[in-house]
N, C-alpha and C. Protein backbone atom coordinates (compact mmCIF):
# COMPACT_ATOMS: atom_id res chain seq x y z
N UNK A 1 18.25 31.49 47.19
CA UNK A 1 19.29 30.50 47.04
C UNK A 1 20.48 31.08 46.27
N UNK A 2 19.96 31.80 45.24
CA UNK A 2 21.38 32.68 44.23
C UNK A 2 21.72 33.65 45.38
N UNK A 3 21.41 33.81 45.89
CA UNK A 3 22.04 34.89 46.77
C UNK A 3 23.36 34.41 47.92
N UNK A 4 22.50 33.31 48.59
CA UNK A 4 23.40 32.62 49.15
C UNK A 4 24.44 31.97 48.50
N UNK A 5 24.12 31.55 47.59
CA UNK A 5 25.56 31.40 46.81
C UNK A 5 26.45 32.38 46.10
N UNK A 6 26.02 33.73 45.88
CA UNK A 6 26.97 34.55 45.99
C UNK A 6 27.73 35.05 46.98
N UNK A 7 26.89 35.05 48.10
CA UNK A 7 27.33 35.55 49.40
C UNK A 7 28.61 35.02 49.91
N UNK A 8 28.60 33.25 49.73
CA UNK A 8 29.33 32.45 49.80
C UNK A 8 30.43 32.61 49.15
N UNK A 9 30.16 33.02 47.97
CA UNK A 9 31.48 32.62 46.94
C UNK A 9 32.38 34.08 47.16
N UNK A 10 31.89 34.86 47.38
CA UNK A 10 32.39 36.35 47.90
C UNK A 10 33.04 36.25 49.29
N UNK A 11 32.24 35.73 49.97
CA UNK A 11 33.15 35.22 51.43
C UNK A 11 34.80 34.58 51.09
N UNK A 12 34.38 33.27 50.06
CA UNK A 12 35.51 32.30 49.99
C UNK A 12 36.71 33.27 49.51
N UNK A 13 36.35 34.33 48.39
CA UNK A 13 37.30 35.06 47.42
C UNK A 13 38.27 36.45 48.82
N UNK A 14 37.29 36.73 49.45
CA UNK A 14 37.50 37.50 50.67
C UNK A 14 38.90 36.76 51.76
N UNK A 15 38.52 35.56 51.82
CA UNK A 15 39.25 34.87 52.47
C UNK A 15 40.53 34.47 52.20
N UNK A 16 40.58 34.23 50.87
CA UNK A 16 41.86 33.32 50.19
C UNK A 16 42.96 34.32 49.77
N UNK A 17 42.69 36.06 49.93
CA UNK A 17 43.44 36.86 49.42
C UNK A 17 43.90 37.64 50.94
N UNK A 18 44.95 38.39 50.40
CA UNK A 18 45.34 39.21 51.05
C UNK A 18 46.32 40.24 50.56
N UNK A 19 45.99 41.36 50.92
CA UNK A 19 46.29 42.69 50.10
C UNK A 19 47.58 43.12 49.73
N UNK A 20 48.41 43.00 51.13
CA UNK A 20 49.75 43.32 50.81
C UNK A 20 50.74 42.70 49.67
N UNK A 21 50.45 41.25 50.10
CA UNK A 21 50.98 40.12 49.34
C UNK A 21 50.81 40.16 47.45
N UNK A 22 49.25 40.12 47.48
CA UNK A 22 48.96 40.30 46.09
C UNK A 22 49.41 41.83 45.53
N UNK A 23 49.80 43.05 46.18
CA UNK A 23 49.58 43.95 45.47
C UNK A 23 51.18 44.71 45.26
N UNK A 24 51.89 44.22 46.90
CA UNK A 24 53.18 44.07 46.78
C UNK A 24 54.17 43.43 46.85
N UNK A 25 53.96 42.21 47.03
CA UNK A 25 54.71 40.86 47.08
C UNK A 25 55.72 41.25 47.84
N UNK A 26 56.95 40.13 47.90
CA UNK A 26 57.45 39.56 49.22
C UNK A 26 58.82 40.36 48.87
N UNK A 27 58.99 40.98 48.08
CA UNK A 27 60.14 41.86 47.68
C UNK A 27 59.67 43.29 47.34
N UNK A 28 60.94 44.32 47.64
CA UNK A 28 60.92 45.39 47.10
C UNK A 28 62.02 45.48 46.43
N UNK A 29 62.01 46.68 44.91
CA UNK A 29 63.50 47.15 45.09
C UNK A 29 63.76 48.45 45.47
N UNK A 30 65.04 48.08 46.08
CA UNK A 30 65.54 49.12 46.47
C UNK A 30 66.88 49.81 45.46
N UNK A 31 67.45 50.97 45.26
CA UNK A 31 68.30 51.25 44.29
C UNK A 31 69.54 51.90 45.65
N UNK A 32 70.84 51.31 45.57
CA UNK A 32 72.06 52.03 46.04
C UNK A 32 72.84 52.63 45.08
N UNK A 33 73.10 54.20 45.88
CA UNK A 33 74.27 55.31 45.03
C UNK A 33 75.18 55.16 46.02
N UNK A 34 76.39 55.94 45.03
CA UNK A 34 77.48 55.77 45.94
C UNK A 34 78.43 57.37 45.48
N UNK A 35 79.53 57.80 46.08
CA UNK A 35 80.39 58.83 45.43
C UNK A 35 81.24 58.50 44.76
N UNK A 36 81.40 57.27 44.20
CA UNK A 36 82.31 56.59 43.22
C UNK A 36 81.41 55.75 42.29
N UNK A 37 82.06 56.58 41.14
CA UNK A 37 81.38 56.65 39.70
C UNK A 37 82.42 55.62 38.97
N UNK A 38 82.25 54.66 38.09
CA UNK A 38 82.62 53.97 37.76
C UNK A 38 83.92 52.92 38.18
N UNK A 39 83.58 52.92 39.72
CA UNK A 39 84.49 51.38 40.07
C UNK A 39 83.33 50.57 40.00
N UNK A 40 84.30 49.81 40.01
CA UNK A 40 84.02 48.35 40.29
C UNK A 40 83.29 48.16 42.25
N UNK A 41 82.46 47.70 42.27
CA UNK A 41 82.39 47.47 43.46
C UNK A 41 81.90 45.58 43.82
N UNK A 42 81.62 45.75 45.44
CA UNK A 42 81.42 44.27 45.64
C UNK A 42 80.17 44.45 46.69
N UNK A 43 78.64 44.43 46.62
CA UNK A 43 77.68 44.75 47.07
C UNK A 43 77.76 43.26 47.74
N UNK A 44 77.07 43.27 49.17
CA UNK A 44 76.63 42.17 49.92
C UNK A 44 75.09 42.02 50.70
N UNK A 45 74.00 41.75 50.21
CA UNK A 45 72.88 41.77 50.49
C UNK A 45 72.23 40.86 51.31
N UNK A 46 72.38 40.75 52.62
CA UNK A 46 71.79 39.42 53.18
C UNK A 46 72.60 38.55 53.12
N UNK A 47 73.86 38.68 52.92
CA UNK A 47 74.85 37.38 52.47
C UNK A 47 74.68 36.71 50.68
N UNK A 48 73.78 37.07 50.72
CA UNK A 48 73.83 37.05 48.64
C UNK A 48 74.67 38.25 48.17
N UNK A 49 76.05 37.75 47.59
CA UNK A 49 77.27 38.44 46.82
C UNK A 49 77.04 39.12 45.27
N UNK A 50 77.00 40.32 45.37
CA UNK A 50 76.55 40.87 43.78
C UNK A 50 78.30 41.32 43.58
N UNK A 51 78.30 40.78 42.47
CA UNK A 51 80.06 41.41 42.06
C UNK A 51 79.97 42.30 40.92
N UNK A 52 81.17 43.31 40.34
CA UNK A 52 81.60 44.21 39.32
C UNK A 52 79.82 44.81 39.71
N UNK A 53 79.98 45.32 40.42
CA UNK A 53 78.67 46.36 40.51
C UNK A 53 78.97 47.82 40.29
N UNK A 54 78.29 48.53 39.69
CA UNK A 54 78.50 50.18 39.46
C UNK A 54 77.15 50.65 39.75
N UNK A 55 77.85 52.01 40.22
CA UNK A 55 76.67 52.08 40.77
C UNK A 55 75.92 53.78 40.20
N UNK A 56 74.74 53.87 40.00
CA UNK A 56 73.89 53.25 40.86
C UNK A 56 73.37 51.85 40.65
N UNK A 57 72.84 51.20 41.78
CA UNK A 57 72.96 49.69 41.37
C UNK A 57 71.22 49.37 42.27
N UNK A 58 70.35 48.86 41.53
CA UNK A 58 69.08 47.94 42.37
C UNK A 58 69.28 46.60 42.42
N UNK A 59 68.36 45.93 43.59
CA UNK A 59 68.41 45.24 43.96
C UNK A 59 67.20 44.67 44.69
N UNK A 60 66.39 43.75 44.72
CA UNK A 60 65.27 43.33 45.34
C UNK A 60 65.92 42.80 46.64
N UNK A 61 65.41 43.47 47.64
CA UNK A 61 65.70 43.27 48.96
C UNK A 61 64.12 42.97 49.43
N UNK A 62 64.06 41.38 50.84
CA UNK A 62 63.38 41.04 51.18
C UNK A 62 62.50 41.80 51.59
N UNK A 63 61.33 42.35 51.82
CA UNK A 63 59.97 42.50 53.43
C UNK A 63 60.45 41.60 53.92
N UNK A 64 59.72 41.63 55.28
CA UNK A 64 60.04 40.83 56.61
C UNK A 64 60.30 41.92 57.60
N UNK A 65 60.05 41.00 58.99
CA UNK A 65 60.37 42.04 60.09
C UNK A 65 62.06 42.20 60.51
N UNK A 66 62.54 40.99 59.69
CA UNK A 66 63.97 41.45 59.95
C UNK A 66 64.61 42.64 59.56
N UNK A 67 65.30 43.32 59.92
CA UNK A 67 66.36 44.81 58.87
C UNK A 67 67.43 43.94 57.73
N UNK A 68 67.74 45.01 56.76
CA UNK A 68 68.41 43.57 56.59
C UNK A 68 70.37 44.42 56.07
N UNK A 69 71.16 43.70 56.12
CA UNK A 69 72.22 44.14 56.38
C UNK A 69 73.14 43.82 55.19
N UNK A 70 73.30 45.57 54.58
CA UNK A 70 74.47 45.64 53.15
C UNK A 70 76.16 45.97 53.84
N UNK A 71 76.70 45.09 52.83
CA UNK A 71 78.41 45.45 52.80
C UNK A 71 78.30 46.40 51.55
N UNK A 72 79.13 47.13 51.61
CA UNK A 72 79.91 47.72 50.33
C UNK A 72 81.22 47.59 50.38
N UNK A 73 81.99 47.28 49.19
CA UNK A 73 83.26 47.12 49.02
C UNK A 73 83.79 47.46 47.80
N UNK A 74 84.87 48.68 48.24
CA UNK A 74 85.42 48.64 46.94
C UNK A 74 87.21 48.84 47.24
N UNK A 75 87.97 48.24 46.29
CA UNK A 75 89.44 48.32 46.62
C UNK A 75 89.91 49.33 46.63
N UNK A 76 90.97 49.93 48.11
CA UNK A 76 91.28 50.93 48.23
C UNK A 76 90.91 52.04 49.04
N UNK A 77 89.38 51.28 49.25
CA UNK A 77 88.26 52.18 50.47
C UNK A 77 88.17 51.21 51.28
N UNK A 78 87.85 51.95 52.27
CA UNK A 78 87.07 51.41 53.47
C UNK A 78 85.67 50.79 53.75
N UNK A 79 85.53 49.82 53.95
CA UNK A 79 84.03 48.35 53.46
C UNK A 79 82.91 49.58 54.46
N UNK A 80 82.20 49.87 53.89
CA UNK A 80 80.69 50.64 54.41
C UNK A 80 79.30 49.38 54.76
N UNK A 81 79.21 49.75 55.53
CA UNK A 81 78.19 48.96 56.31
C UNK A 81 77.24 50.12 56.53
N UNK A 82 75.87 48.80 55.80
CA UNK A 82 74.36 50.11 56.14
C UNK A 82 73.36 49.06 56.54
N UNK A 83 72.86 49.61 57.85
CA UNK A 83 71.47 48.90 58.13
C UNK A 83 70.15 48.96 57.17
N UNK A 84 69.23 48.21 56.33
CA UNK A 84 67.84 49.03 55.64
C UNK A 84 67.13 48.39 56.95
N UNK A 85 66.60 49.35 57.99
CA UNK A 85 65.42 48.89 58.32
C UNK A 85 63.96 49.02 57.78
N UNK A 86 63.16 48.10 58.52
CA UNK A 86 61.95 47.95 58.21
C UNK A 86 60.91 48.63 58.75
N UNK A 87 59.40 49.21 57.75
CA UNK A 87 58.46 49.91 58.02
C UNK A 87 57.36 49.11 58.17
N UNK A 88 56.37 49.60 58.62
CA UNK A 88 54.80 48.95 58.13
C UNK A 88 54.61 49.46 56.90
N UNK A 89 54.03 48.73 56.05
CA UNK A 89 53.39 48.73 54.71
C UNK A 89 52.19 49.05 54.88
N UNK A 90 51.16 50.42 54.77
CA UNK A 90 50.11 50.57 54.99
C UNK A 90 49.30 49.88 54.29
N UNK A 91 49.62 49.12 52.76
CA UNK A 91 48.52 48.60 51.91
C UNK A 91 47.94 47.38 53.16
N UNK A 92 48.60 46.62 54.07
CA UNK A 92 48.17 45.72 55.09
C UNK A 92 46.55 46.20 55.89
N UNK A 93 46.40 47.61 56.03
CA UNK A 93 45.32 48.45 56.57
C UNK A 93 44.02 47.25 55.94
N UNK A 94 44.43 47.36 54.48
CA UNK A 94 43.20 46.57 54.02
C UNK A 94 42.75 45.53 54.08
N UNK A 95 43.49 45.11 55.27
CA UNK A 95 42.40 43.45 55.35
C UNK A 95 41.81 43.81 56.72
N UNK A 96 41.97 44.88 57.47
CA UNK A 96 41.73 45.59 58.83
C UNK A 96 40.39 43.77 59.08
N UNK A 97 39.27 43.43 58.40
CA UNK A 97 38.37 42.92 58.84
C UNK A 97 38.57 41.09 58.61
N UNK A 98 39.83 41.14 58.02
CA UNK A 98 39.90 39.53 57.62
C UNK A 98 41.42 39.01 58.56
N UNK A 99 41.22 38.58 59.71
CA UNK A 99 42.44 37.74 60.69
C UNK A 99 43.20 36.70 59.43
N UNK A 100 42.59 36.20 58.49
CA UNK A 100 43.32 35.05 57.78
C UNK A 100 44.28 35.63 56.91
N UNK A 101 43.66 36.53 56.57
CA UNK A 101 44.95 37.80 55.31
C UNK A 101 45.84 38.37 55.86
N UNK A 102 45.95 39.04 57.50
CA UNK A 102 46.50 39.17 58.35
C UNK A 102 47.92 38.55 58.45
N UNK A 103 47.52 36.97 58.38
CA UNK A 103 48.34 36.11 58.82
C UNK A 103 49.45 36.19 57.48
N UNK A 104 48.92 35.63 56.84
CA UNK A 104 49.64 35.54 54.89
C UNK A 104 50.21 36.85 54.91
N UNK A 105 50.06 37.93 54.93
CA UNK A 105 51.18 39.10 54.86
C UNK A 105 51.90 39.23 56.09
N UNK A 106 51.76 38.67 57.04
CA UNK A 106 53.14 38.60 57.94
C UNK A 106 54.15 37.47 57.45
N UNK A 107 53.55 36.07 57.22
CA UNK A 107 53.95 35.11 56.79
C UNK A 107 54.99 35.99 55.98
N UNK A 108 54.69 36.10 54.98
CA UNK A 108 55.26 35.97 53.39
C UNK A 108 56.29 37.70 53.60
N UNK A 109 55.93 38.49 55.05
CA UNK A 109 56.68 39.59 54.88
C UNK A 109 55.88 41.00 54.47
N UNK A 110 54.73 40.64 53.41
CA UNK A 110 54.37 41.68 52.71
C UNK A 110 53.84 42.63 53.84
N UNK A 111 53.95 42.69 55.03
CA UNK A 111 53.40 43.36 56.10
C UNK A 111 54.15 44.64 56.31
N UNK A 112 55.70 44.41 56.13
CA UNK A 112 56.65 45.14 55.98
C UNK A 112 57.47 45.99 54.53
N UNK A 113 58.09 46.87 55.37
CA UNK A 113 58.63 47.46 53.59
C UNK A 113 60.02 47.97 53.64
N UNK A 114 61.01 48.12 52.87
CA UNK A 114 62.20 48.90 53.68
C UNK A 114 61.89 50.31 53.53
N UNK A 115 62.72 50.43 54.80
CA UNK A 115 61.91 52.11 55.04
C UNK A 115 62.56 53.29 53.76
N UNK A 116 63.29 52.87 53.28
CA UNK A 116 63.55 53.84 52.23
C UNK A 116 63.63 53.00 50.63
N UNK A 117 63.55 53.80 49.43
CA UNK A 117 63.47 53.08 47.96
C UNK A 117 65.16 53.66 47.64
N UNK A 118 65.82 54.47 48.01
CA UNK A 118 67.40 54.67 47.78
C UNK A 118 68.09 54.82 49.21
N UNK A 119 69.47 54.69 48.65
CA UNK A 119 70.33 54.42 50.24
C UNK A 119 71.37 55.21 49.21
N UNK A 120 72.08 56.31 49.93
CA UNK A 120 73.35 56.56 49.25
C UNK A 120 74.43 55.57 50.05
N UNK A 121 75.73 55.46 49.76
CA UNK A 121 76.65 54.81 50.55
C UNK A 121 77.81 55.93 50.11
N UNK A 122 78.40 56.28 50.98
CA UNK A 122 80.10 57.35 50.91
C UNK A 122 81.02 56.50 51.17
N UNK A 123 82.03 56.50 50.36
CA UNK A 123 83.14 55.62 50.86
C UNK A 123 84.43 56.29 51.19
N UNK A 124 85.02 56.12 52.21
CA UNK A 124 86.64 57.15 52.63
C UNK A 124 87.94 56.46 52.13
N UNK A 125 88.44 56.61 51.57
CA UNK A 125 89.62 56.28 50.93
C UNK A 125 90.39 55.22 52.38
N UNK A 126 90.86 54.20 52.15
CA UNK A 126 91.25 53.49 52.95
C UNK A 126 93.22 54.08 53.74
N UNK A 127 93.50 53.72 54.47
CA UNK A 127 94.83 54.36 54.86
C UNK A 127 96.01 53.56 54.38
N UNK A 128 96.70 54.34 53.75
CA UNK A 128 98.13 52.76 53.39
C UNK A 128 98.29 52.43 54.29
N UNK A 129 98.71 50.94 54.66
CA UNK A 129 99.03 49.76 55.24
C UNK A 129 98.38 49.72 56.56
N UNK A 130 96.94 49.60 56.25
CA UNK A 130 96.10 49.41 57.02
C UNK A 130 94.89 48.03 56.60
């Protein structure tokens, strides 16, 4: 009978978790450099606005299967646009035997990762009266 009720309670604990999620949650950060050392800049993350940014600058950017899409801006340059796409997160491997944990790290993203932890960004001096 103790057995079966461990068996059980090990099943339930098996079930209710899932690896990615608990071990890397639904964010990463990521850190952006740039070739301009102390401006001011205007970072755009997903449409969430980070202002007076210097860089180098982090930032928790979502998991998910979406990529997700930075502005850079700084006055005088030209606005840089960078795709972060998305990887598989191998910690996901570990539920290989549980479909329900499966589900919860796609849900929540933790399935995914951005494929890199730094992004440089270059910026070209913008053209007068342009």
């Amino acid at each position: 009978m103790k057995s079966l009720r461990y068996a059980s309670l090990l099943f339930a604990a098996c079930g209710m978790t899932s690896c990615a999620t608990v071990f890397c949650g639904s964010k990463k950060m990521v850190t952006f450099d740039s070739n301009l050392t102390g401006e001011s800049a205007t970072l755009t993350v997903d449409g969430r606005k980070y202002t007076n940014v210097k860089f180098p600058y982090s930032v928790k950017v979502k998991r998910g299967f979406d990529d997700t899409v930075v502005k850079a801006e700084v006055e005088g340059y030209v606005p840089a646009m960078l795709i972060i796409e998305k990887t598989f997160n191998a910690v996901s491997v570990i539920n290989i035997a549980n479909v329900l944990a499966w589900g919860i790290d796609a849900a929540t993203g933790a399935m995914m990762k951005p494929e890199f932890d730094y992004y440089q960004i270059d910026f070209e001096k913008a053209e007068p009266g342009k």
